[in-house]
C-alpha atoms as a PDB file:
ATOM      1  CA  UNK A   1       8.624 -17.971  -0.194  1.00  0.00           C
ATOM      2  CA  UNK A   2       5.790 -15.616  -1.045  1.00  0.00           C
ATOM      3  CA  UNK A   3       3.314 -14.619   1.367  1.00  0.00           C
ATOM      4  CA  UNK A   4      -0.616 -15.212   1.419  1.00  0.00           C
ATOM      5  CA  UNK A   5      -1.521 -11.410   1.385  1.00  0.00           C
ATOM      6  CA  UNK A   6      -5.042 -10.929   0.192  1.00  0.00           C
ATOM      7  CA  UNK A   7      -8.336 -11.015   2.807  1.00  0.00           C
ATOM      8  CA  UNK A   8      -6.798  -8.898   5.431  1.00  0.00           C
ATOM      9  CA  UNK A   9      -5.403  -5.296   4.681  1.00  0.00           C
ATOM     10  CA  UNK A  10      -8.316  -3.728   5.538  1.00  0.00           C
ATOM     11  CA  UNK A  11      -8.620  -5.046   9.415  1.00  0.00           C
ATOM     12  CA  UNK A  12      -4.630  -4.509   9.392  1.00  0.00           C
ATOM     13  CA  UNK A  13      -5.808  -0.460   8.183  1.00  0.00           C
ATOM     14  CA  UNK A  14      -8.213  -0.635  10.898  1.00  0.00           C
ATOM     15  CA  UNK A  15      -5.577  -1.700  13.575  1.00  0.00           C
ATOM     16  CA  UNK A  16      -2.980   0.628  12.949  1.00  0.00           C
ATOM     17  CA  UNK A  17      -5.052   3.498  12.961  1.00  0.00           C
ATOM     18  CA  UNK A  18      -6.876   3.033  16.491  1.00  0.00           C
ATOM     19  CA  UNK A  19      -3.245   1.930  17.906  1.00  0.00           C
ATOM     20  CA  UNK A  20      -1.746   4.488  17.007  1.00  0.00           C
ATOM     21  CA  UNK A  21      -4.215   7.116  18.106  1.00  0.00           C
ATOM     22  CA  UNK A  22      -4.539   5.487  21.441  1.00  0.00           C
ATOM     23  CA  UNK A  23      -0.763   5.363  21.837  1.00  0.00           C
ATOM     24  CA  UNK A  24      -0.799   9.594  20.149  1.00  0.00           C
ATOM     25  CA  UNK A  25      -3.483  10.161  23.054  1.00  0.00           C
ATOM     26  CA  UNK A  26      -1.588   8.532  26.155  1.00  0.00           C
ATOM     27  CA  UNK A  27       1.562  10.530  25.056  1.00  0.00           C
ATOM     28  CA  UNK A  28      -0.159  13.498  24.487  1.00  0.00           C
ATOM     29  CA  UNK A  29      -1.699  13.356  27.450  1.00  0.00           C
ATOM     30  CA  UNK A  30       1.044  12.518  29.429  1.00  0.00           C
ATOM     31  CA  UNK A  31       3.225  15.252  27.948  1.00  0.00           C
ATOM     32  CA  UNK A  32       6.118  16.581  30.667  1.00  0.00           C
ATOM     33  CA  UNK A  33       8.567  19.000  30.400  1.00  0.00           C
ATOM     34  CA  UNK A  34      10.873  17.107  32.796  1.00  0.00           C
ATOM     35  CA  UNK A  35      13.754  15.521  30.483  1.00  0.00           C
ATOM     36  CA  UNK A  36      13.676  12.702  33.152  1.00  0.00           C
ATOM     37  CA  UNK A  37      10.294  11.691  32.463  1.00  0.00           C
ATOM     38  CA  UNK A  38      11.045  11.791  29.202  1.00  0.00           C
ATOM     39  CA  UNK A  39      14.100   9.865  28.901  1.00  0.00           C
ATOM     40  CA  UNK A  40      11.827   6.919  30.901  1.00  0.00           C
ATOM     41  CA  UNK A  41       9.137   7.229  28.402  1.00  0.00           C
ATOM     42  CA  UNK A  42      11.755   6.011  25.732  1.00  0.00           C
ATOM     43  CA  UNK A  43      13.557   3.513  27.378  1.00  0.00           C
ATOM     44  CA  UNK A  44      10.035   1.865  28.061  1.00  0.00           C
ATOM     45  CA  UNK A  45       8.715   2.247  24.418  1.00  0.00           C
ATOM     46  CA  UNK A  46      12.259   0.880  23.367  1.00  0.00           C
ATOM     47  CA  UNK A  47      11.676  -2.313  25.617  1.00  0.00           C
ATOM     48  CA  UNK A  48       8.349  -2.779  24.490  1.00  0.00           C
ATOM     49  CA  UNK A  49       9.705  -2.143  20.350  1.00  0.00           C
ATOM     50  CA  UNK A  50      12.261  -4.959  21.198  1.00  0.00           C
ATOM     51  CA  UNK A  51       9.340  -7.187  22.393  1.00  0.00           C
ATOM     52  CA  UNK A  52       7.363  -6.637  19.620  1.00  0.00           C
ATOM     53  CA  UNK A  53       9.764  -7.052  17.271  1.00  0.00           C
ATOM     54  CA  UNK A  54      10.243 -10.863  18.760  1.00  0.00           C
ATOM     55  CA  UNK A  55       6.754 -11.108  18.427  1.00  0.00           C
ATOM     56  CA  UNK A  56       6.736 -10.306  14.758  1.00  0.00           C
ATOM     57  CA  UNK A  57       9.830 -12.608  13.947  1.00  0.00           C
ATOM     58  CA  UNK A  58       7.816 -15.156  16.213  1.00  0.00           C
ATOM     59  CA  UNK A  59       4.499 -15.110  14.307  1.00  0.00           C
ATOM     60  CA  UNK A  60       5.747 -14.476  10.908  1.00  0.00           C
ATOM     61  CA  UNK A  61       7.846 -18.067  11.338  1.00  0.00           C
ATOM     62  CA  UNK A  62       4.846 -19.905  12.250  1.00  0.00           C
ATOM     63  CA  UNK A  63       2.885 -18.400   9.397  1.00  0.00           C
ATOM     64  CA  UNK A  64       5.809 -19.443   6.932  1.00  0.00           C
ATOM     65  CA  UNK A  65       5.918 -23.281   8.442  1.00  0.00           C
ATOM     66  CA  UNK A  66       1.923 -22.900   7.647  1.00  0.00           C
ATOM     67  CA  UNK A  67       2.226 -22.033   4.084  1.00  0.00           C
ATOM     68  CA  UNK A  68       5.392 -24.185   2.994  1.00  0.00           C
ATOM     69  CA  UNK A  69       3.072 -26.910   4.495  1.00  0.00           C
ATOM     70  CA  UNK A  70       0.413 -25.844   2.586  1.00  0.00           C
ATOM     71  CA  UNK A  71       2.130 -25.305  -0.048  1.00  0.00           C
ATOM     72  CA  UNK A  72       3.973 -28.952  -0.151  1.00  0.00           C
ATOM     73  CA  UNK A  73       0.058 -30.489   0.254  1.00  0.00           C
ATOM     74  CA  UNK A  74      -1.270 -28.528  -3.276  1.00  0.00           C
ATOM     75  CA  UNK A  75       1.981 -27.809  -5.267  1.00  0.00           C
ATOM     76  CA  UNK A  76      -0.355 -26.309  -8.149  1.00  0.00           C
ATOM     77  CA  UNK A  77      -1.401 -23.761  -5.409  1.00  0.00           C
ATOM     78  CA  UNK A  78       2.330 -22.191  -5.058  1.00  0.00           C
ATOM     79  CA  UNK A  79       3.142 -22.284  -8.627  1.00  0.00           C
ATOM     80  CA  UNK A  80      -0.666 -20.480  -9.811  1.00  0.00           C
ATOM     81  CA  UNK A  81       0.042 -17.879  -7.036  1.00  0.00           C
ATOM     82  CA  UNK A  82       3.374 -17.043  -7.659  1.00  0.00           C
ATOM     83  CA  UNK A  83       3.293 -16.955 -10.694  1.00  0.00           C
ATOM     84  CA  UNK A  84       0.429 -14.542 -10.648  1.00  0.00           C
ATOM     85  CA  UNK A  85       2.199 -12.493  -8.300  1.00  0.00           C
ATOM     86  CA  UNK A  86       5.138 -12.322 -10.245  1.00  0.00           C
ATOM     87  CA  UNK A  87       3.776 -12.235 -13.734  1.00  0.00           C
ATOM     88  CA  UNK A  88       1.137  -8.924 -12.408  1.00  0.00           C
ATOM     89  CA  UNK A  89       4.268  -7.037 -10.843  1.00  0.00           C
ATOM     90  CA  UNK A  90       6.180  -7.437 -14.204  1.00  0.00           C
ATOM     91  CA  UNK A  91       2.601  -6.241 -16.039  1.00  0.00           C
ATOM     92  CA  UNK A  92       2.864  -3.444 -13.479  1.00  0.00           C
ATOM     93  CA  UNK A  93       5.775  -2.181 -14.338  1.00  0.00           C
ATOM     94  CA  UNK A  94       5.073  -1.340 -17.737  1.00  0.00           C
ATOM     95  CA  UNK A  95       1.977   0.525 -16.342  1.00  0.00           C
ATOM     96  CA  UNK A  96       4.157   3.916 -17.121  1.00  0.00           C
ATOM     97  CA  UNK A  97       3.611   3.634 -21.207  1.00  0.00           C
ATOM     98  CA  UNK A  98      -0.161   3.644 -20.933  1.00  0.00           C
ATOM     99  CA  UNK A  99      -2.512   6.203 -19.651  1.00  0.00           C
ATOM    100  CA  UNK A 100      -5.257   4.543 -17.457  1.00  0.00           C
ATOM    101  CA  UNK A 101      -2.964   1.170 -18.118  1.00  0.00           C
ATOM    102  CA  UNK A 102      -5.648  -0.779 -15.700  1.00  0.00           C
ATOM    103  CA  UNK A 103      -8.994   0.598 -16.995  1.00  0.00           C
ATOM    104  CA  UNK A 104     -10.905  -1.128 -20.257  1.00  0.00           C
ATOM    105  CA  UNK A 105      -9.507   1.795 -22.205  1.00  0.00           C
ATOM    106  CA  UNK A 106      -5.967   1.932 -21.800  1.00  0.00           C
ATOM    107  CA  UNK A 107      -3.707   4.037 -24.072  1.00  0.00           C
ATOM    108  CA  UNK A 108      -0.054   3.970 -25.500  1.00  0.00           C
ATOM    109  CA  UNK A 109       1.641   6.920 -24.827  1.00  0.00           C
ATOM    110  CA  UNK A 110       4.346   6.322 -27.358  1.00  0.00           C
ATOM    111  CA  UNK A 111       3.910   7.464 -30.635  1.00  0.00           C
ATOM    112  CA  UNK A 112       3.078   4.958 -33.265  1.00  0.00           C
ATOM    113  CA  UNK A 113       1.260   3.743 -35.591  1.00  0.00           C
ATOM    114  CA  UNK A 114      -2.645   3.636 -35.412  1.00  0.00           C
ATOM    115  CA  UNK A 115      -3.258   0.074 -36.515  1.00  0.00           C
ATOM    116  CA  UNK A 116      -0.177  -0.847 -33.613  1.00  0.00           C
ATOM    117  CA  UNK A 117      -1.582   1.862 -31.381  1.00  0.00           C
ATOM    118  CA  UNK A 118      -5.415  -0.053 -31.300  1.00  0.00           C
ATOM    119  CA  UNK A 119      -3.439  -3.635 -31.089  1.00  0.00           C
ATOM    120  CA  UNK A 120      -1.926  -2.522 -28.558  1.00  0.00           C
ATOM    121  CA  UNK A 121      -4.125  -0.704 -26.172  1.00  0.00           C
ATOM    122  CA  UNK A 122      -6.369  -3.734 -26.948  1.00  0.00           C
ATOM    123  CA  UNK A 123      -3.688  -6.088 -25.521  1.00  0.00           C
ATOM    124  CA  UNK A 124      -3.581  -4.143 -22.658  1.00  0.00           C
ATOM    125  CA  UNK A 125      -6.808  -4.288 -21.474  1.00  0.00           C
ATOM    126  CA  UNK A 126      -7.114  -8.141 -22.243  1.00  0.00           C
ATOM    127  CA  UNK A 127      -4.493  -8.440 -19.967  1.00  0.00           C
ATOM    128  CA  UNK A 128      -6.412  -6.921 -17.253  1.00  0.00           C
ATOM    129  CA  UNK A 129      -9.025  -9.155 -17.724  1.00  0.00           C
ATOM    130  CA  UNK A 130      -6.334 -12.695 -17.361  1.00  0.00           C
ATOM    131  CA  UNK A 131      -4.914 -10.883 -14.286  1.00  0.00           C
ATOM    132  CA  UNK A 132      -8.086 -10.906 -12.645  1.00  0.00           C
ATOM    133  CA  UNK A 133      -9.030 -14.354 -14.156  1.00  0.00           C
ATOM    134  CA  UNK A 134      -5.667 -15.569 -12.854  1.00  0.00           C
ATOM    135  CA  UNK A 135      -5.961 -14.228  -9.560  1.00  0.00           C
ATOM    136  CA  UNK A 136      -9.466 -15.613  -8.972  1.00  0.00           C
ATOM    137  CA  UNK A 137      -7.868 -18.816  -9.841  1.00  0.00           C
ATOM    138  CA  UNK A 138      -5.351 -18.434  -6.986  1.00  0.00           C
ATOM    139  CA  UNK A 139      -7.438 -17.996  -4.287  1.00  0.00           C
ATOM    140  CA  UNK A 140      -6.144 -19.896  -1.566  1.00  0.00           C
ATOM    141  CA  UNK A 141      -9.565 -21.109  -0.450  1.00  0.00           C
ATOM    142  CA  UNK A 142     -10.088 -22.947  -3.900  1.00  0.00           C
ATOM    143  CA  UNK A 143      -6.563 -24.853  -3.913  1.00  0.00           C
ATOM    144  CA  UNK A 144      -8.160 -28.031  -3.567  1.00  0.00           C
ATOM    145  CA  UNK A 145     -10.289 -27.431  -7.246  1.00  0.00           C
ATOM    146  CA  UNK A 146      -6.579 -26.603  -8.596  1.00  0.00           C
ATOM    147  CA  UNK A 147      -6.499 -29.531 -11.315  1.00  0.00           C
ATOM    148  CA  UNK A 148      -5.050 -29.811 -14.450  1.00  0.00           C
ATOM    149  CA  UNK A 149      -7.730 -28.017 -16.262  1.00  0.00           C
ATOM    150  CA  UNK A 150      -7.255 -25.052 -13.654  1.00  0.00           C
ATOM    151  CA  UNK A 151      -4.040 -25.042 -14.582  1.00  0.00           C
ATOM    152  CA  UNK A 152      -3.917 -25.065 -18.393  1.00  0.00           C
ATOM    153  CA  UNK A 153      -6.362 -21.615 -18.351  1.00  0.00           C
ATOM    154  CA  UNK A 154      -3.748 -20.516 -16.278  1.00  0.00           C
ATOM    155  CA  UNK A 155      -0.977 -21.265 -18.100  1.00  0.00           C
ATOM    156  CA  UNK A 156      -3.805 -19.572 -21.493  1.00  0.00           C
ATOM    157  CA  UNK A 157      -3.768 -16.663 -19.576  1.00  0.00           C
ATOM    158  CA  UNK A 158      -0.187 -16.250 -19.186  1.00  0.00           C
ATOM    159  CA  UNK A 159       0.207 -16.421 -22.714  1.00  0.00           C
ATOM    160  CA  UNK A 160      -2.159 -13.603 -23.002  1.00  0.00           C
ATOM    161  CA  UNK A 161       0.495 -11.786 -21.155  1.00  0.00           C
ATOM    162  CA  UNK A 162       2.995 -13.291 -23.164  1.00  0.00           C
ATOM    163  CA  UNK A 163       1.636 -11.768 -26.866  1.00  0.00           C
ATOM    164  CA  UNK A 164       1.566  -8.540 -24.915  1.00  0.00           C
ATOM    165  CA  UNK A 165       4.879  -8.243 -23.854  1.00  0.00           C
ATOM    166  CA  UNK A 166       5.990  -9.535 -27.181  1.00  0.00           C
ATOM    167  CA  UNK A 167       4.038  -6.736 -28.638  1.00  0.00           C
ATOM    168  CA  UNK A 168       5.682  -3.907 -26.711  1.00  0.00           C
ATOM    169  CA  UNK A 169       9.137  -5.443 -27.141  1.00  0.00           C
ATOM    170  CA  UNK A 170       7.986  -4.358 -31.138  1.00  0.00           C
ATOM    171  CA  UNK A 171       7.106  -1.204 -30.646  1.00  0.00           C
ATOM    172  CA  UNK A 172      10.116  -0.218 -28.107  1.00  0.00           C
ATOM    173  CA  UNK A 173      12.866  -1.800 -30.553  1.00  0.00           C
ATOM    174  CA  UNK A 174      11.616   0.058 -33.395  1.00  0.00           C
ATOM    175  CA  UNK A 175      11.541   3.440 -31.527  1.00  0.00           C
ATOM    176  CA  UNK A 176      14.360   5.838 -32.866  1.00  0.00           C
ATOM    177  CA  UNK A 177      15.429   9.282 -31.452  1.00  0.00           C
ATOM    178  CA  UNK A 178      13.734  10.663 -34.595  1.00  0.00           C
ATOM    179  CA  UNK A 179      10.457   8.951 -35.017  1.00  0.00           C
ATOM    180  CA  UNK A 180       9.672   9.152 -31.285  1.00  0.00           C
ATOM    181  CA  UNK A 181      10.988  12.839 -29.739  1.00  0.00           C
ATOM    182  CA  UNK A 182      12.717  10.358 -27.266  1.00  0.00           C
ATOM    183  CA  UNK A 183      16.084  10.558 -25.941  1.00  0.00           C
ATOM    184  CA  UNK A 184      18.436   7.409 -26.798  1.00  0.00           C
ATOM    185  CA  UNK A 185      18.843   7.313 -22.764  1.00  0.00           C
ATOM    186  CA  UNK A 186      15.387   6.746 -22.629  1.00  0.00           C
ATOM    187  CA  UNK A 187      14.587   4.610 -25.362  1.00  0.00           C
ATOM    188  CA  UNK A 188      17.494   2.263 -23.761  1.00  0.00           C
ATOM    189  CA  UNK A 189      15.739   2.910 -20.379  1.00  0.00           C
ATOM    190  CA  UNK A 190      12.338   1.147 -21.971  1.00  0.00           C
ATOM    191  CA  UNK A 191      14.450  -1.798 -23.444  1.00  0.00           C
ATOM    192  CA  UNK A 192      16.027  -2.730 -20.023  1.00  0.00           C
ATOM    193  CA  UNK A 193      12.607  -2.451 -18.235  1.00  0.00           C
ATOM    194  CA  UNK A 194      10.736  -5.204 -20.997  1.00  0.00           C
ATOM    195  CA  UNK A 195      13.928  -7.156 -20.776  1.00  0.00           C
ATOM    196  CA  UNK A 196      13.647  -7.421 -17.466  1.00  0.00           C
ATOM    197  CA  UNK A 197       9.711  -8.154 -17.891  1.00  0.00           C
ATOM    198  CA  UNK A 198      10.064 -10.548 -20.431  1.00  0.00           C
ATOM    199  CA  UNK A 199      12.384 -12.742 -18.613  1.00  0.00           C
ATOM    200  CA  UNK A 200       9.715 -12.559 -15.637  1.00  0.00           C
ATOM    201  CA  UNK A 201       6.898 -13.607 -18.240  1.00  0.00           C
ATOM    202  CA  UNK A 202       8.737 -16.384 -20.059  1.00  0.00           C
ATOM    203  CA  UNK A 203      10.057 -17.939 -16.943  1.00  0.00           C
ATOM    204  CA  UNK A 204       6.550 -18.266 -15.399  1.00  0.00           C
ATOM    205  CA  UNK A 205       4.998 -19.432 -18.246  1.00  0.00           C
ATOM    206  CA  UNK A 206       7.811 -22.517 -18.307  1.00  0.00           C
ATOM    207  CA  UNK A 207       6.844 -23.713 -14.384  1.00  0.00           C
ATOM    208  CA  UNK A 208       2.989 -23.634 -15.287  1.00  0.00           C
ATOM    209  CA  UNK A 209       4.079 -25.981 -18.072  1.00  0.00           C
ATOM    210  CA  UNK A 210       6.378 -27.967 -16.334  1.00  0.00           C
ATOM    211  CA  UNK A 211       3.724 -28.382 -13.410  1.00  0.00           C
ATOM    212  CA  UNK A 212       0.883 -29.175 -15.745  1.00  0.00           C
ATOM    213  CA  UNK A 213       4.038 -32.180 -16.968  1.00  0.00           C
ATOM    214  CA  UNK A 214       4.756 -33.657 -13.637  1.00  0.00           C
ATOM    215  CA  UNK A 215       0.941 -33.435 -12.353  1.00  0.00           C
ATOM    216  CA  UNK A 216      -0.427 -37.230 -11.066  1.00  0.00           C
ATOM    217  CA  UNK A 217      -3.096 -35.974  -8.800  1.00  0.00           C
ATOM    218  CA  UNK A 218      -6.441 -34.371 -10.559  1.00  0.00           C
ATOM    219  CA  UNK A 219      -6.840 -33.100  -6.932  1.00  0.00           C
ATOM    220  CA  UNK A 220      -3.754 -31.380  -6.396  1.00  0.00           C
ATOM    221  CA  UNK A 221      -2.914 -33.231  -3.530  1.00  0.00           C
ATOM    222  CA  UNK A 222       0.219 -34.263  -2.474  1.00  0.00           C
ATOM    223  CA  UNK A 223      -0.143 -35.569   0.939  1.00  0.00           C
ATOM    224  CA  UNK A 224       0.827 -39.074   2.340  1.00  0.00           C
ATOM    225  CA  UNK A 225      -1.588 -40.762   5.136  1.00  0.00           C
ATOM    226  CA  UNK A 226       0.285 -39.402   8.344  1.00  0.00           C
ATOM    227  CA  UNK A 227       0.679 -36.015   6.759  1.00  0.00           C
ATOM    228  CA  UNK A 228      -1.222 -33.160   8.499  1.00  0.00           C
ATOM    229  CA  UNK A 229      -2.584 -30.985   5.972  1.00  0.00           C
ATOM    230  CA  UNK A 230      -2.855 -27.392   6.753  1.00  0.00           C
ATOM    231  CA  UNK A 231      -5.859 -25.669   6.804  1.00  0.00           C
ATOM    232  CA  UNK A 232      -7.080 -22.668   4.866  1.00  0.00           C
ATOM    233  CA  UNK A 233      -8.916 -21.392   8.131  1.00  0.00           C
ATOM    234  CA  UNK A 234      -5.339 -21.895   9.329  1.00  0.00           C
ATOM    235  CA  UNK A 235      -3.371 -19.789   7.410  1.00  0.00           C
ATOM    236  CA  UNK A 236      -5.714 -17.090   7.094  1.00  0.00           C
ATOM    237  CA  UNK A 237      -5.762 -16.755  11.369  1.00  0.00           C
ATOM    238  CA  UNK A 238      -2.533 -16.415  11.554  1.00  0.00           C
ATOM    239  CA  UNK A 239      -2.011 -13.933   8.621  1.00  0.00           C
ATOM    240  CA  UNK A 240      -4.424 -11.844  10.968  1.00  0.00           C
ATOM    241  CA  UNK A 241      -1.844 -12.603  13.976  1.00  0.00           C
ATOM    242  CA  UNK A 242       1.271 -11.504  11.864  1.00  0.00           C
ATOM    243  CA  UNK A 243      -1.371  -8.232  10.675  1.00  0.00           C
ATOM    244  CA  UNK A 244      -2.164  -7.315  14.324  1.00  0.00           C
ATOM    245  CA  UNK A 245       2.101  -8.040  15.473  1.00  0.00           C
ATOM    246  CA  UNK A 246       3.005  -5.534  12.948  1.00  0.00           C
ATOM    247  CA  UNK A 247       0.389  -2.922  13.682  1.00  0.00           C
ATOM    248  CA  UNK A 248       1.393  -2.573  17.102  1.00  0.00           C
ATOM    249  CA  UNK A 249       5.395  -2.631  16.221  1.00  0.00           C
ATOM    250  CA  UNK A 250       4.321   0.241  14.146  1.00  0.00           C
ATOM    251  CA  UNK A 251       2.306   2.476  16.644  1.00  0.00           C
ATOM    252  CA  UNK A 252       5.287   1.637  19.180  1.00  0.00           C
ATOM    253  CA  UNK A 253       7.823   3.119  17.108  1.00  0.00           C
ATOM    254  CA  UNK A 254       5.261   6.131  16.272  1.00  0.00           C
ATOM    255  CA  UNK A 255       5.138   6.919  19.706  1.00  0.00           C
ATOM    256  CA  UNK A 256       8.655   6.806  20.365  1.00  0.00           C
ATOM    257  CA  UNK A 257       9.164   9.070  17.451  1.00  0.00           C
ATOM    258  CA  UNK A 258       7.342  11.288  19.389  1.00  0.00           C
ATOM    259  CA  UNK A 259       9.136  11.215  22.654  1.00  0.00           C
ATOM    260  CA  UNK A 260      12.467  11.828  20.872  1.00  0.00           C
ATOM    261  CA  UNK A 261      11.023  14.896  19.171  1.00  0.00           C
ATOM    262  CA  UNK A 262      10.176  16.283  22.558  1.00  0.00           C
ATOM    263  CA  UNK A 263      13.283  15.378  24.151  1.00  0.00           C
ATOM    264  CA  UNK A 264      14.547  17.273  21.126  1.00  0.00           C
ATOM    265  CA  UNK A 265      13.046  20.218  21.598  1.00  0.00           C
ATOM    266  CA  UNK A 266      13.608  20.354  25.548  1.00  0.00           C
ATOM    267  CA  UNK A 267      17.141  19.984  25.120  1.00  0.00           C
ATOM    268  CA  UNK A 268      16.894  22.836  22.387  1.00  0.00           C
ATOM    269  CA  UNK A 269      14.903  25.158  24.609  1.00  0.00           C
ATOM    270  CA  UNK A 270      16.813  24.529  28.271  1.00  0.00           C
ATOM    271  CA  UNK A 271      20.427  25.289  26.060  1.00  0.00           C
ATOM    272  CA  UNK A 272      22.717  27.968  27.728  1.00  0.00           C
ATOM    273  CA  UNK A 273      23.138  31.069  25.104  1.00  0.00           C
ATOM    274  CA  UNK A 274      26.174  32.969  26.466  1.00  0.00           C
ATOM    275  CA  UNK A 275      25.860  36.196  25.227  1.00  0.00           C
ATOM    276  CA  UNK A 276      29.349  38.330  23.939  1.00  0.00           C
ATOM    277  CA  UNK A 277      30.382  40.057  26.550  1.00  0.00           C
ATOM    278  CA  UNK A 278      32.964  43.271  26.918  1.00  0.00           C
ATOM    279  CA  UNK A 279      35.070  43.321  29.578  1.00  0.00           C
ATOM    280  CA  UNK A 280      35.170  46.345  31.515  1.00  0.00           C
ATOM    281  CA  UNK A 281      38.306  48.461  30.654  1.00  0.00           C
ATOM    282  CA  UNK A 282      38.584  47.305  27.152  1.00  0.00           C
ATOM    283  CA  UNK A 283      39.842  49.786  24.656  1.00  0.00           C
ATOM    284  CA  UNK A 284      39.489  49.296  20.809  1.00  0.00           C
ATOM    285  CA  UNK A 285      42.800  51.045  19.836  1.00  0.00           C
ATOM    286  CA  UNK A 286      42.181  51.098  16.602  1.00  0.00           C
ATOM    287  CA  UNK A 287      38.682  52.921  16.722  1.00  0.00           C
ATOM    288  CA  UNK A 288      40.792  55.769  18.395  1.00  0.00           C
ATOM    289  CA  UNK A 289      41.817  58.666  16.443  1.00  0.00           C
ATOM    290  CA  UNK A 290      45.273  59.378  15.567  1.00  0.00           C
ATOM    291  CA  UNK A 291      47.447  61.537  18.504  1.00  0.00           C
ATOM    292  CA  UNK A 292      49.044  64.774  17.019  1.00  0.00           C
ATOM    293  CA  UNK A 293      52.627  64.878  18.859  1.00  0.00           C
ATOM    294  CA  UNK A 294      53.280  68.233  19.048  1.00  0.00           C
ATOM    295  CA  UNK A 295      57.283  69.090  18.509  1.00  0.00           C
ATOM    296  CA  UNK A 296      59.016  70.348  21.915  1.00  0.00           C
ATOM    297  CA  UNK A 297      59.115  69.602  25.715  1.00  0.00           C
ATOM    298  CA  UNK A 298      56.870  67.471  26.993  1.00  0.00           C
ATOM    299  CA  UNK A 299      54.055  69.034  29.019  1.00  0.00           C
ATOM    300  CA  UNK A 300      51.535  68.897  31.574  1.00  0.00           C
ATOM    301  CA  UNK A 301      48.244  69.058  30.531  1.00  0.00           C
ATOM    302  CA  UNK A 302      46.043  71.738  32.724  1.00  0.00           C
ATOM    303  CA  UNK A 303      43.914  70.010  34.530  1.00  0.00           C
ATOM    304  CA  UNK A 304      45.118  66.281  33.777  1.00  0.00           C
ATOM    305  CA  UNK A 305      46.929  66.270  37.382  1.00  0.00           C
ATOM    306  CA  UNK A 306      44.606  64.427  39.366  1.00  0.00           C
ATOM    307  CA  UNK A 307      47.248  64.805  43.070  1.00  0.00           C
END
């Protein structure tokens, strides 16, 4: 089940930033060098991370029920917007052939024919253009206006995707080590990433048409009379709830990456270092010279007699 994700990552931005500086100034401010203080700071923030991660599980279900709801009341809705979604990540991953792949002037890095070169590049940026066509089209707030016309420039623009995919597929299967400068390993690399793409592309392109097939209701409505029918306003609120959950999980477990790293370095600085010690009456024999026996009685040296 995707997610509705656009409308709110700025406020979400704006969140985690002033939680986690308030939660960086009460820590810093309550800095101690006692390892007890510590070790309470992080069994608190670790009951208040468990908390919020309920919290998150908790609103993140209710937003799902919301949206499969939704979802199951305009069924053109889901289909446009993931389809969009999956179709612009697959575009987005052959972003790394192109310089400035999202800009009006994109250009192949590979190196190829001119007349291919300008068909491509041209491709490119037409594909830009669906996305944001597409994506326009999948607002949540105009599911309702999701009819069968909707859906057929949808399914227009997918195809513009389509001939672009099919383009680079082209150029890519007629790369050699020779004509290129490219490794094999990396010309293989570039056949498994449109493969991958093109499956993406050509599987999206057979829901829109199999949705546009089944479609009975200009409206896009699928509802019965004692069927609730989520709410945009709905959806949206909660996404905000889920935003807010999240934030706060994350400045929790920022400040409790902080705690550790001073328990860290407490328990680094209050470490014994036992220093080598030589005990007193130790003798290195072997840094001693060598004794000269000298042949004949044994005998008393003057002045070694101490009694």
């Amino acid at each position: 089940m995707k997610s509705f994700e656009r409308g709110y990552i700025v406020p979400v931005a704006i969140v985690v930033v002033i939680l986690i500086a308030g939660l960086g100034v009460y820590f810093s401010s309550n800095k101690s060098t006692d390892n007890k203080t510590l070790a309470g700071q992080e069994q608190r923030l670790q009951k208040e991370i468990t908390k919020a991660k309920e919290k998150v599980t908790k609103e993140k279900d209710k937003l799902n029920g919301f949206e499969r709801a939704f979802r199951t009341a305009f069924p053109f809705y889901g289909i446009a917007d993931d389809g969009f979604r999956d179709v612009s990540e697959a575009v987005h991953k052959t972003d790394f052939l192109f310089e400035n792949p999202d800009s009006a002037t994109p250009k192949i890095k590979l190196q190829i024919l001119a007349a291919l070169e300008k068909s491509i590049n041209d491709k490119r940026s037409q594909v830009s253009l669906a996305l944001i066509a597409w994506k326009e089209k999948a607002d949540i707030a105009l599911a309702k206006n999701l009819d069968n016309k909707a859906l057929q420039e949808i399914i227009n623009e997918a195809q513009i995707v389509a001939a672009y995919v099919d383009e680079l597929n082209l150029i890519v299967d007629n790369l050699t080590t020779s004509n290129s400068g490219l490794s094999q390993e990396t010309i293989n690399y570039y056949e498994d990433v449109l493969g991958g793409v093109t499956a993406v592309i050509d599987s999206t392109v057979i829901a829109l048409e199999n949705a546009q097939t089944v479609a009975t209701a200009p409206a896009n409505a699928n509802t019965s009379a004692n069927e609730v029918v989520v709410a945009v306003e709905q959806i949206t609120t909660q996404q905000q709830v889920v935003a807010n959950a999240e934030a706060q999980l994350q400045a929790l477990e920022e400040a409790l990456a902080v705690i550790v790293e001073q328990l860290a370095a407490l328990e680094a600085s209050s470490a014994e270092v036992i220093p080598d010690v030589v005990e007193q009456g130790y003798v290195d024999w072997d840094s001693l010279p060598d004794l000269i026996v000298q042949p004949g009685e044994p005998r008393l040296i003057q002045g070694s007699n101490h009694y």
